[in-house]
Protein backbone atom coordinates (compact mmCIF):
# COMPACT_ATOMS: atom_id res chain seq x y z
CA UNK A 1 8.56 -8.97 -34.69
CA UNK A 2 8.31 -4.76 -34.26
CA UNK A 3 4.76 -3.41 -34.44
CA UNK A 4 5.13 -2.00 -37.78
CA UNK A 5 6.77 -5.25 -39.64
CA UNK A 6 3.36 -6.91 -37.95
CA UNK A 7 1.29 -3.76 -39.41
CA UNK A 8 2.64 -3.37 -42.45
CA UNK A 9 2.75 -7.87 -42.63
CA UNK A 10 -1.01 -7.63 -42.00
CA UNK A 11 -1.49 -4.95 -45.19
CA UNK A 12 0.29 -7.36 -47.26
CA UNK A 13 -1.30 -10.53 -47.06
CA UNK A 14 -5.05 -8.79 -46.19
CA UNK A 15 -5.40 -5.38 -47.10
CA UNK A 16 -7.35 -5.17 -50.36
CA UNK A 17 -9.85 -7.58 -48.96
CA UNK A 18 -9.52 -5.83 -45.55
CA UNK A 19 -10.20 -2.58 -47.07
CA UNK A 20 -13.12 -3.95 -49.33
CA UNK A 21 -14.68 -5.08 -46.48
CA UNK A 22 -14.41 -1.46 -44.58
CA UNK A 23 -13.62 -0.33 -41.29
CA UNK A 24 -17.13 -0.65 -39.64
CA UNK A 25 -17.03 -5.14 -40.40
CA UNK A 26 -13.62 -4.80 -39.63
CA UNK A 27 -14.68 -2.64 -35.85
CA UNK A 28 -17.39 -5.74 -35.91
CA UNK A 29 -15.02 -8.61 -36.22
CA UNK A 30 -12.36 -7.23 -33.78
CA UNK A 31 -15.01 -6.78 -31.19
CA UNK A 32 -15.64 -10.40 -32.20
CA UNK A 33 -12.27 -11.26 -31.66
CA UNK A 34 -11.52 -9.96 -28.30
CA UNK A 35 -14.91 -11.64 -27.21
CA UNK A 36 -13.02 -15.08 -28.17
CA UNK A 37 -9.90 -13.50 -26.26
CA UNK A 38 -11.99 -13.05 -22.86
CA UNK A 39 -13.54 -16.50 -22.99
CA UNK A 40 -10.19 -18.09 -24.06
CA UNK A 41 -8.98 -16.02 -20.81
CA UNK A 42 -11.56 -17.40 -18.47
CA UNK A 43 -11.50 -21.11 -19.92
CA UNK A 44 -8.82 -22.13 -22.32
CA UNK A 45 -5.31 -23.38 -22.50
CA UNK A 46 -2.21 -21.33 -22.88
CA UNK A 47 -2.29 -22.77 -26.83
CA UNK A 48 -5.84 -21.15 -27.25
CA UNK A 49 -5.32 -17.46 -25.50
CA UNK A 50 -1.85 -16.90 -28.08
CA UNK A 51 -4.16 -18.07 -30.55
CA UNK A 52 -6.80 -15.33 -29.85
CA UNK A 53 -4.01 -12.73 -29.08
CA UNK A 54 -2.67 -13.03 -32.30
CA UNK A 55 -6.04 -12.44 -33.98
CA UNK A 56 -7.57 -9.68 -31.72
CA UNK A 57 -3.47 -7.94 -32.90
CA UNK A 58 -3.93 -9.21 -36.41
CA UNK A 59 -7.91 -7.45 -36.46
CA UNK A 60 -6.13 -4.47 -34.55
CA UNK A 61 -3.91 -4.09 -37.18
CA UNK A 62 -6.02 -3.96 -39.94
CA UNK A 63 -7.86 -1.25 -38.25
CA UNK A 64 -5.39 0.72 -38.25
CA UNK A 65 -3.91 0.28 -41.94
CA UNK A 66 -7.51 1.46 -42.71
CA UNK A 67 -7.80 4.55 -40.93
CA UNK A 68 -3.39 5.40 -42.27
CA UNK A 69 -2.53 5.25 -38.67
CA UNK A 70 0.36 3.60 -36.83
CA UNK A 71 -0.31 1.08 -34.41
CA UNK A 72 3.99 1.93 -33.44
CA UNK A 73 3.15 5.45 -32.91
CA UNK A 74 0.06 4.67 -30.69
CA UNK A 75 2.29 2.41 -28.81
CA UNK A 76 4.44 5.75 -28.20
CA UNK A 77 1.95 6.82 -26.16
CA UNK A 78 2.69 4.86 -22.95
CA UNK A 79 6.66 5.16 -23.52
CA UNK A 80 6.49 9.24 -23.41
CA UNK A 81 3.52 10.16 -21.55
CA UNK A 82 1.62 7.28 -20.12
CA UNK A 83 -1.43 7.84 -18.41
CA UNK A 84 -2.08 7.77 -14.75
């Protein structure tokens, strides 16, 4: 799946609730989520680390359809000028 079909996937099933609940809970819950990530990282399975990449993207996402910016163009960033 492209970035934006996963962006724009993310605003269709969540965004009115996503942007009821605003974009500090949502900065809350993604911190949340890549705190699962890191101990999925140190201790789980294969099965448990896509699990928590998929959320810490989903939460990512979200975050981004709140604030009308593109996750695709961010990504843009490390094709034409990527940092050293």
């Amino acid at each position: 799946m492209e970035i934006a079909a996963f962006q724009q996937l993310m605003d269709d099933l969540y965004g009115p609730q996503d942007r009821e609940r605003g974009i500090p809970a949502t900065v809350a819950w993604l911190c949340e989520e890549l705190g699962e990530l890191a101990q999925a990282v140190r201790k789980g399975d294969d099965a448990e680390r896509l699990h928590e990449l998929g959320d810490v993207l989903a939460w990512l996402a979200s975050l981004a359809n709140q604030l009308g910016l593109s996750l695709e163009e961010a990504a843009l960033r490390y094709r034409d000028d990527p940092p050293r």
